[in-house]
Protein backbone atom coordinates (compact mmCIF):
# COMPACT_ATOMS: atom_id res chain seq x y z
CA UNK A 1 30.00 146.50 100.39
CA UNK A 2 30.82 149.85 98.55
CA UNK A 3 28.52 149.72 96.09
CA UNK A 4 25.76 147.83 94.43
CA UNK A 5 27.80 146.87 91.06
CA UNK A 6 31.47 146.91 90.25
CA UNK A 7 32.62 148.45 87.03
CA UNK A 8 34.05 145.56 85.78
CA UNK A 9 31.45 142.98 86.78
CA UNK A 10 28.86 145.03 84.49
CA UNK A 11 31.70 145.57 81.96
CA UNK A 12 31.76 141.80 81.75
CA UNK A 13 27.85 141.34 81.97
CA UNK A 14 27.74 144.08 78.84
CA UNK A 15 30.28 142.11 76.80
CA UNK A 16 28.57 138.76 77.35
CA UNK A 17 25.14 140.58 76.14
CA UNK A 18 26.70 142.00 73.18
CA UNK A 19 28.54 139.24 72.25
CA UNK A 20 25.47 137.34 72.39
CA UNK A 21 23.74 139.60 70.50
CA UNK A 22 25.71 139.73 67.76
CA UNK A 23 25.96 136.00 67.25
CA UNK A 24 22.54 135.42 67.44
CA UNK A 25 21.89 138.10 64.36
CA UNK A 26 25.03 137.31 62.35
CA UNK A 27 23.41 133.97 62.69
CA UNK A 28 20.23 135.02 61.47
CA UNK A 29 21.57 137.05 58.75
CA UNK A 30 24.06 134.36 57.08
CA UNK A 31 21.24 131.78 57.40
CA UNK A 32 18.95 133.97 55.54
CA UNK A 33 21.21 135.28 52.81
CA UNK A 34 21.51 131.03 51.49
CA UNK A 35 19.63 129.64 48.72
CA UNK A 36 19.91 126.64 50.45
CA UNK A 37 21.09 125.52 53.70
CA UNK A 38 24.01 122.26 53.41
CA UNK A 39 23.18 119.06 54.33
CA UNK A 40 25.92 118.46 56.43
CA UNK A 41 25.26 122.35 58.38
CA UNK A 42 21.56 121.35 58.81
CA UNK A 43 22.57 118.03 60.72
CA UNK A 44 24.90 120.31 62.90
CA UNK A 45 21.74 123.00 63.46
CA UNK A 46 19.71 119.73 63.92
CA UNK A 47 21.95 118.54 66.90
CA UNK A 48 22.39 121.77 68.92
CA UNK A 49 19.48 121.34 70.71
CA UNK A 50 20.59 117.79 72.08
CA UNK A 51 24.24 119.15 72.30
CA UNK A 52 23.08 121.61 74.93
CA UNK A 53 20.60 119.52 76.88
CA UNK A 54 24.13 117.50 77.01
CA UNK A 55 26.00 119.61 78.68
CA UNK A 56 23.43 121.27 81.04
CA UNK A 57 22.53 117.86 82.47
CA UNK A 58 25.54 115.73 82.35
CA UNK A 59 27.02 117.74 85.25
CA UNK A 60 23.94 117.69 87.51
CA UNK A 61 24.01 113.27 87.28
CA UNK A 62 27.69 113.68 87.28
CA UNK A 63 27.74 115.53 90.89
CA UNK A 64 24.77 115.65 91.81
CA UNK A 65 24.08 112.46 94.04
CA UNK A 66 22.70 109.26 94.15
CA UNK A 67 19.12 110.92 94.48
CA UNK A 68 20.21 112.88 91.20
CA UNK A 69 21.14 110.53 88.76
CA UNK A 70 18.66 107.73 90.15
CA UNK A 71 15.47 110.76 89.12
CA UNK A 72 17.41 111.42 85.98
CA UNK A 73 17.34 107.66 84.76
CA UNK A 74 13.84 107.31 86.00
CA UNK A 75 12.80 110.60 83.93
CA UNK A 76 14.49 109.17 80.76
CA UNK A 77 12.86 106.14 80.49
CA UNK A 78 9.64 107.57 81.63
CA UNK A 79 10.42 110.80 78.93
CA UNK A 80 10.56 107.47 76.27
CA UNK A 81 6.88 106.62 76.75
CA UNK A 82 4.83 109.81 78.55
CA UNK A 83 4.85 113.62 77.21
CA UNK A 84 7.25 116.25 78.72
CA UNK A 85 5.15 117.60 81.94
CA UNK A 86 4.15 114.58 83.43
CA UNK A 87 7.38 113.39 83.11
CA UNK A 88 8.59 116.39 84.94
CA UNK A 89 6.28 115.67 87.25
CA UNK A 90 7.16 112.28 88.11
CA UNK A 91 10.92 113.06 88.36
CA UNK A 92 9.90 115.99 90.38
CA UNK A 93 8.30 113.37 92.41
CA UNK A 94 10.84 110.75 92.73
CA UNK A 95 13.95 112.91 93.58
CA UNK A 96 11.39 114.54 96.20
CA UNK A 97 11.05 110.99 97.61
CA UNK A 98 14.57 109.80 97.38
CA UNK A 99 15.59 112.97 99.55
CA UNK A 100 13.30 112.29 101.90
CA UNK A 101 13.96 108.69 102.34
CA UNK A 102 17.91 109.12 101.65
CA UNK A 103 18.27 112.33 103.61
C-alpha cells in the first residue's frame, strides 16, 4: 500500500460530510423560518424515524440467517411489552444462544 489515504477516497468522504452538512442546516433553517409546520410535512417528519429503522434492519432479517430473523421476531414482540435495554438484552441473548446451538 502506497499510502494511508487515496485522494479520491477522502474527496468522496469530504463530499459526503458536506453534503450532509448542508442538508442537515438547510433543514434547520427552512423549518425555522415557518409560522407553522403542514400537517401533511409533520406526518412525513413524524415517520422518518420508523422509515430508517426500516431500512437499517430489513436487510439484516433479510440475509442475515435463521438465527437473525428468529432474535429479531423475538425482540419485537418482547420490544411490545418490556422497555428498550432489556429488550436488547434478551435479543442479545437469544441470537447468542441460537448460534451456539445452530452453529
Amino acid at each position: 500500500m502506497d499510502t494511508l489515504f487515496h485522494t479520491q477516497t477522502l474527496l468522496i468522504i469530504a463530499a459526503g460530510a458536506i453534503a450532509t452538512y448542508f442538508t442537515r442546516v438547510g433543514g434547520y433553517i427552512f423549518i425555522t423560518r415557518m409560522k407553522r409546520i403542514p400537517p401533511r410535512a409533520e406526518a412525513a417528519l413524524n415517520a422518518v424515524p420508523a422509515a430508517v429503522l426500516t431500512t437499517l434492519v430489513a436487510p439484516a432479517a433479510v440475509t442475515g440467517g435463521f438465527d437473525v430473523s428468529l432474535t429479531m421476531a423475538i425482540a419485537f414482540l418482547l420490544g411490545l411489552r418490556i422497555a428498550l435495554l432489556p429488550m436488547l438484552a434478551a435479543g442479545w441473548i437469544v441470537v447468542m444462544i441460537l448460534r451456539h446451538v445452530i452453529g
